[in-house]
Protein backbone atom coordinates (compact mmCIF):
# COMPACT_ATOMS: atom_id res chain seq x y z
CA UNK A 1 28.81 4.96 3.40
CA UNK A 2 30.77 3.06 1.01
CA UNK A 3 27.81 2.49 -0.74
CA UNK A 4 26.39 5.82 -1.02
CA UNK A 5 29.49 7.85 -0.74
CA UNK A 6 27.78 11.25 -1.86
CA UNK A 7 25.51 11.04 1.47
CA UNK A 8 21.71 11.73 0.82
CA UNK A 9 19.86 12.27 -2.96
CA UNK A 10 17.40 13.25 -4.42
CA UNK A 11 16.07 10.55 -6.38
CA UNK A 12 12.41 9.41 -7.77
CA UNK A 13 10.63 6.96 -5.68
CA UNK A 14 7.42 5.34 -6.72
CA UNK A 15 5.98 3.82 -4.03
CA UNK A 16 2.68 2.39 -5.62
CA UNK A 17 3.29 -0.03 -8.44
CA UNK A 18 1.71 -2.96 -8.99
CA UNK A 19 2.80 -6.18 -10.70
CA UNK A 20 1.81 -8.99 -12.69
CA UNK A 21 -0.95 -11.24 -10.81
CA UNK A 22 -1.94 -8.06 -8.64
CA UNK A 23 -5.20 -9.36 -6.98
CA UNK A 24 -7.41 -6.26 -8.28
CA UNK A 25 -7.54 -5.08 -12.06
CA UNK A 26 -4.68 -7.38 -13.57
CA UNK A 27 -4.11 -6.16 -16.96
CA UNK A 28 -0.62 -7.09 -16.91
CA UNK A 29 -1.22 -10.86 -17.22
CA UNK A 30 0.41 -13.29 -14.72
CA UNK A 31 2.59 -15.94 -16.92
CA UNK A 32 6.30 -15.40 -17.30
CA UNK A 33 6.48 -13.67 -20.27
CA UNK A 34 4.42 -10.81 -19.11
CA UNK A 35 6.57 -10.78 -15.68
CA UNK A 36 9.80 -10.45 -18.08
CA UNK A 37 8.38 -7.37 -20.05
CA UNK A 38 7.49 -6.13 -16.63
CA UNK A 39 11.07 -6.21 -14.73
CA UNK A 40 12.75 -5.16 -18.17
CA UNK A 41 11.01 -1.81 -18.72
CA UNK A 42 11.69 -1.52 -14.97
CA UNK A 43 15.39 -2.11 -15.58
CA UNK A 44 15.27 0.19 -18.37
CA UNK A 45 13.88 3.46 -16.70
CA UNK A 46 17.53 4.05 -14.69
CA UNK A 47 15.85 7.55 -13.16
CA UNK A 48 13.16 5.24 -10.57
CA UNK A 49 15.60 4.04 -7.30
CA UNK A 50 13.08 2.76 -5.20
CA UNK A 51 9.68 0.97 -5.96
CA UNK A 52 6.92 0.17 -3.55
CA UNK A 53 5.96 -3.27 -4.52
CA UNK A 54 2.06 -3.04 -4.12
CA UNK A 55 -0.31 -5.51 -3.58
CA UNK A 56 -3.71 -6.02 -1.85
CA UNK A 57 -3.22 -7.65 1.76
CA UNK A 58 0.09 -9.65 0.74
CA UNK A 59 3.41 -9.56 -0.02
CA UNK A 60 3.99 -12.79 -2.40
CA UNK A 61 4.76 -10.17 -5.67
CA UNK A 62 7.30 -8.40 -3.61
CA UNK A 63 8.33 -11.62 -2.93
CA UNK A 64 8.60 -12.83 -6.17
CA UNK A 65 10.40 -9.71 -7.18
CA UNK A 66 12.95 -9.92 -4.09
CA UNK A 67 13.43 -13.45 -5.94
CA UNK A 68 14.46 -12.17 -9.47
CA UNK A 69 16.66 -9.41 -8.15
CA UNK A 70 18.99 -11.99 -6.48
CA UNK A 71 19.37 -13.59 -9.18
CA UNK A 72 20.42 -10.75 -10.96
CA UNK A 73 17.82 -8.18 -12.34
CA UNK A 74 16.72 -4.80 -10.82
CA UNK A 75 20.54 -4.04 -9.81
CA UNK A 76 20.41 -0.66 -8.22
CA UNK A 77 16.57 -0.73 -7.57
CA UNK A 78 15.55 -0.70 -3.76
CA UNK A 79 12.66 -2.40 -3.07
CA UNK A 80 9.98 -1.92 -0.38
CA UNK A 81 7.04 -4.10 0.60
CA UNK A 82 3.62 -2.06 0.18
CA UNK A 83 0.41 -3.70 1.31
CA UNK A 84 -2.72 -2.10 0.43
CA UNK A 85 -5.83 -2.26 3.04
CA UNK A 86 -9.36 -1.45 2.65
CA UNK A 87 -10.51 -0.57 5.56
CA UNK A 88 -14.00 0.70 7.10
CA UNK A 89 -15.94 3.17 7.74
CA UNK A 90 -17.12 3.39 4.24
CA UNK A 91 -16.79 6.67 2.24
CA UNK A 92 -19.57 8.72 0.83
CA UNK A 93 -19.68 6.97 -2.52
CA UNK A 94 -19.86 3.27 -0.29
CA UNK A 95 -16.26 2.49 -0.92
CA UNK A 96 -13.56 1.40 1.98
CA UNK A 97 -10.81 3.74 2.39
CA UNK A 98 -7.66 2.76 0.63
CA UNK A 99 -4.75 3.05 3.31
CA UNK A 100 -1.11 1.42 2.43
CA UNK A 101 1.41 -0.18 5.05
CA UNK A 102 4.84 0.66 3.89
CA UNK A 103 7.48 -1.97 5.62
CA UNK A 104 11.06 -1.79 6.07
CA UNK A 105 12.86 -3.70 3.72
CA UNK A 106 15.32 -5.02 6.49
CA UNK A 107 12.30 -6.29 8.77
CA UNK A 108 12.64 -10.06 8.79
CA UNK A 109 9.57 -11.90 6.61
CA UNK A 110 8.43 -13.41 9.46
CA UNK A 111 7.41 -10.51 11.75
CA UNK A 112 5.83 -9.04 8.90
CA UNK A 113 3.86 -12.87 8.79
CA UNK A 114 3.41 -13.10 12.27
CA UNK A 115 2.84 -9.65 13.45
CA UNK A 116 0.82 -7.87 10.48
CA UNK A 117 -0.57 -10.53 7.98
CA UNK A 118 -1.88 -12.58 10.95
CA UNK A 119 -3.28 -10.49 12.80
CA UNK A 120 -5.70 -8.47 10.33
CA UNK A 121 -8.85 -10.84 10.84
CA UNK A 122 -12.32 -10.68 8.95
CA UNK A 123 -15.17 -12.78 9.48
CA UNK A 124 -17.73 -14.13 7.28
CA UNK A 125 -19.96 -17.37 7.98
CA UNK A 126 -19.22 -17.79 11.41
CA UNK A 127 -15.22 -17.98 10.64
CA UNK A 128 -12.73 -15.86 11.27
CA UNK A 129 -9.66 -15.48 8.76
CA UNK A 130 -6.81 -14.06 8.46
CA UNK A 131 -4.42 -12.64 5.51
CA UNK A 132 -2.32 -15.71 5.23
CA UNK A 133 -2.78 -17.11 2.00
CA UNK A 134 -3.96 -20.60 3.46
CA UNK A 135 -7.04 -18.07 5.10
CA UNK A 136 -7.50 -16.01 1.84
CA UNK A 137 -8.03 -18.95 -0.34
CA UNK A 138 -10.52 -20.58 2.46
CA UNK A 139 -11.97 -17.07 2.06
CA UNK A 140 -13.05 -17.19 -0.83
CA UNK A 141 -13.93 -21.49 -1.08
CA UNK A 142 -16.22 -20.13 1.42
CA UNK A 143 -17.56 -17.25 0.18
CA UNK A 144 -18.49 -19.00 -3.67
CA UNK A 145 -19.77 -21.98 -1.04
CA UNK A 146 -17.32 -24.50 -3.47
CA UNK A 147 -14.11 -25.84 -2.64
CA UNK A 148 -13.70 -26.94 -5.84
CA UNK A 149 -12.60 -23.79 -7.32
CA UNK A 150 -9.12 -22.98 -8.49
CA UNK A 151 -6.80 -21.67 -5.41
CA UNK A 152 -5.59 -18.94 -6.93
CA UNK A 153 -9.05 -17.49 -8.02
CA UNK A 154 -9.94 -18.22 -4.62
CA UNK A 155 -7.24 -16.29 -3.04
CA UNK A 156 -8.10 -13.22 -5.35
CA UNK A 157 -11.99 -13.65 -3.85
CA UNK A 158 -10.71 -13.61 -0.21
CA UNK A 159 -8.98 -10.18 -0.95
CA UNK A 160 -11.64 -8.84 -2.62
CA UNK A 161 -14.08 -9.47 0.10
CA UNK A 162 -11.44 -8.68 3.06
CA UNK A 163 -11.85 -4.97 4.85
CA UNK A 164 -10.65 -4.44 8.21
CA UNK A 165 -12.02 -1.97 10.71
CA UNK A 166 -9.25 0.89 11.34
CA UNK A 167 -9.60 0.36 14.74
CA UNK A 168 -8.40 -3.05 14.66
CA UNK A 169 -5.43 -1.90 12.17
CA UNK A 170 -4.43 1.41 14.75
CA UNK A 171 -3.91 -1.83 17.52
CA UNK A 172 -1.43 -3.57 14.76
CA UNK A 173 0.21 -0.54 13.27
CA UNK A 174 0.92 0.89 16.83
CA UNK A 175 2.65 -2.38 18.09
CA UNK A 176 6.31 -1.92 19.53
CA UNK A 177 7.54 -4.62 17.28
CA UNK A 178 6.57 -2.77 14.11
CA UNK A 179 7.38 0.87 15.44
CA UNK A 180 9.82 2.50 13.22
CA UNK A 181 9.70 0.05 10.74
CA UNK A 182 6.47 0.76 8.73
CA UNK A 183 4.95 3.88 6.77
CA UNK A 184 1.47 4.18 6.82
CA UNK A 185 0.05 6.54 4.10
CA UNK A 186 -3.72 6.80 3.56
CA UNK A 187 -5.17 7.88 0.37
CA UNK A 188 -7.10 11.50 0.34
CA UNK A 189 -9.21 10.86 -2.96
CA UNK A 190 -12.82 11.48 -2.34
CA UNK A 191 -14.30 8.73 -4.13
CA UNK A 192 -11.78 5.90 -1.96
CA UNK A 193 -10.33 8.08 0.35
CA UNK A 194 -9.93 9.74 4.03
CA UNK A 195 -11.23 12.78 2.58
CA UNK A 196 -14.56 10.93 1.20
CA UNK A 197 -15.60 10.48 4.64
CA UNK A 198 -18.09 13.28 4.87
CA UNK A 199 -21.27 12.16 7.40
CA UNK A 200 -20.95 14.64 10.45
CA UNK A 201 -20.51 11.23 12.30
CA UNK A 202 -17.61 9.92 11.64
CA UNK A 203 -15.59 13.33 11.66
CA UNK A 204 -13.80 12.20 14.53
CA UNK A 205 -13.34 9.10 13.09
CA UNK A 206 -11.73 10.71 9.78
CA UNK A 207 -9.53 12.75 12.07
CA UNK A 208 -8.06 9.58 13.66
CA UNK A 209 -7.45 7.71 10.86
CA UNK A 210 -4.84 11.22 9.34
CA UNK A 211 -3.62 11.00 13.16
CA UNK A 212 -2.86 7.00 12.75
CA UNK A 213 -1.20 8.08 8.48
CA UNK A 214 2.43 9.20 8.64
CA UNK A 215 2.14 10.00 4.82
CA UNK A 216 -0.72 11.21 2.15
CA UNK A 217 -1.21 9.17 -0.88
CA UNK A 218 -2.25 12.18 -2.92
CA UNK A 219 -0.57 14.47 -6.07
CA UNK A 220 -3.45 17.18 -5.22
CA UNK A 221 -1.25 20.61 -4.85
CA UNK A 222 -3.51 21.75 -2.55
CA UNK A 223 -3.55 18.70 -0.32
CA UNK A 224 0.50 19.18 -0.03
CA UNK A 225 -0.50 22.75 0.83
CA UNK A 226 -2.78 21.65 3.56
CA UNK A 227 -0.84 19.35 5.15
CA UNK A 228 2.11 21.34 5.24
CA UNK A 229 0.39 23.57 6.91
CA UNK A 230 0.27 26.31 4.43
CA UNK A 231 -3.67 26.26 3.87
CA UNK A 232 -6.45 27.04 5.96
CA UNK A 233 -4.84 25.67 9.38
CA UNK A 234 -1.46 26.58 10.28
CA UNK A 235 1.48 24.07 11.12
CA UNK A 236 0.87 24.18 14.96
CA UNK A 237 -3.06 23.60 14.01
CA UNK A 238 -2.55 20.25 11.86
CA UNK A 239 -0.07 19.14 14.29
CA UNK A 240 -2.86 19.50 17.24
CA UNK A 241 -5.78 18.17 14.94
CA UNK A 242 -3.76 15.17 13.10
CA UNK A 243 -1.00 14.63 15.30
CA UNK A 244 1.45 15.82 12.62
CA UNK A 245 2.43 17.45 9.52
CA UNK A 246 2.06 14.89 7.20
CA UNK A 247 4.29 14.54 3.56
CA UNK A 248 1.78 13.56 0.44
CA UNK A 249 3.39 10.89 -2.05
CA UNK A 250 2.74 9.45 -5.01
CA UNK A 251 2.57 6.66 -7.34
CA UNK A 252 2.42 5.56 -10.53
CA UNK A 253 -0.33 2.97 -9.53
CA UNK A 254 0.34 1.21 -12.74
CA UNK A 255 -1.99 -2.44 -13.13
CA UNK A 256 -0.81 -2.40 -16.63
CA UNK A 257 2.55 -2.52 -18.66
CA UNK A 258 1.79 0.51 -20.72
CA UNK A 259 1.62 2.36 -16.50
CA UNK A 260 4.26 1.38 -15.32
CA UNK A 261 6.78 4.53 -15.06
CA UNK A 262 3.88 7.01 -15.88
CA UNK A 263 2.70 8.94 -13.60
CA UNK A 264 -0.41 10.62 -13.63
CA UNK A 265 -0.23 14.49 -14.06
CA UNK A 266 3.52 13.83 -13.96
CA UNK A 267 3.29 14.36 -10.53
CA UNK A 268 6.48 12.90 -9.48
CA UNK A 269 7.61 12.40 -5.88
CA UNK A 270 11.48 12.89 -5.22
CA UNK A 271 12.75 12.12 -1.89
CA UNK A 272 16.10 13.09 -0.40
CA UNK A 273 17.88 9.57 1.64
């Protein structure tokens, strides 16, 4: 308690923010000078505590970021790991769903290596590979049939292409090992969200992915409504039908300087720890 010796606060968390060298829609730059002007404007907004270091099946950013704060910068920023999934079935406009795996901070690398990154699997060409970055890069060789290409383009390839069934993720998510160490929060938009799965079909399959989300990625009053169970089904009815009421967040989901600490509709999320 020494550390916090008021107990809980409110304080602004945004817990989607991409960084420099982000594998999708980069328009931050990835050399060092655009990684400086990216921790200082950080550093300089005092009112965000806690950032969700975002990337797309990795960690290495939040990595890299862990790196710079102990050697001095972000003091009095907490910093969370936040891997973003794509994940099948498809929603109505053809996109994966975009679903987020919030870890624990205190959860040693490894496990997260051994029991998350390793495990999610995709196959293509008769291979199966994983989200190591070894796998990611032979991803993507593979895919552009050249292993001459650059590794790092490579690796960005392999993400692109990767999508996991949520079936396969519900067996990972729900393993003893990661229990009470993760948040998973699915996104609601229609166009790459839970809530763009509209075929008659795969209702049950929409319900079970909001069962297997402990948050909402969403800023949409009316989702927080719902959720709460203050809309059209009653507390006791979203507990039955998702398996709980579920808290929406939000994020910046800045992928460029000029984002980062904006959020969109100033739709802020403030959370009390």
């Amino acid at each position: 308690m020494t550390k916090y010796p008021k107990g809980s606060e409110w304080r602004i968390w945004d817990l989607h923010i991409h960084t420099p060298g982000t594998a999708k829609n980069d328009q931050y730059g990835n050399d060092e000078a655009a990684w400086e002007a990216y921790i200082a404007k950080l550093e300089a907004n005092t009112d965000v505590a806690v950032l969700g270091i975002t990337d797309y099946f990795s960690i290495d950013n939040y990595l890299r970021l862990k790196q710079k704060q102990e050697e001095g910068r972000l003091i009095g920023k907490t910093l969370l790991p936040n891997v973003e999934l794509r994940i099948t079935p498809v929603t109505q406009q053809e996109t994966p769903i975009n679903i987020h795996v919030i870890f624990s901070p205190e959860l040693p690398l490894e496990v997260v290596e051994r029991e998350f990154l390793r495990c999610l699997k995709f196959s293509y060409g008769g291979s199966e590979y994983s989200c190591l970055r070894a796998d990611l890069i032979a991803l993507g060789k593979a895919f552009h049939n050249d292993n001459s290409i650059d590794d790092e383009y490579a690796r960005k390839e392999g993400i692109r292409q990767f999508n996991v069934n949520f079936q396969a993720l519900k067996q990972i998510v729900e393993k003893q090992v990661l229990r009470n160490h993760i948040i998973v929060a699915v996104s609601n938009s229609n166009r790459d969200g839970n809530s763009g799965i509209q075929h008659s079909s795969l209702e049950a399959t929409r319900k079970e992915i909001y069962r297997m989300s402990d948050a909402i990625f969403s800023g949409n009053p009316s989702d927080v409504r719902f959720f709460l169970g203050q809309g059209s089904l009653n507390t006791n009815a979203i507990v039955d039908t998702y398996g709980s009421i579920k808290p929406c967040i939000t994020g910046s989901d800045a992928h460029s300087l000029a984002n980062v600490n904006i959020f969109p509709n100033n739709r802020i999320t403030w959370i009390k720890a």
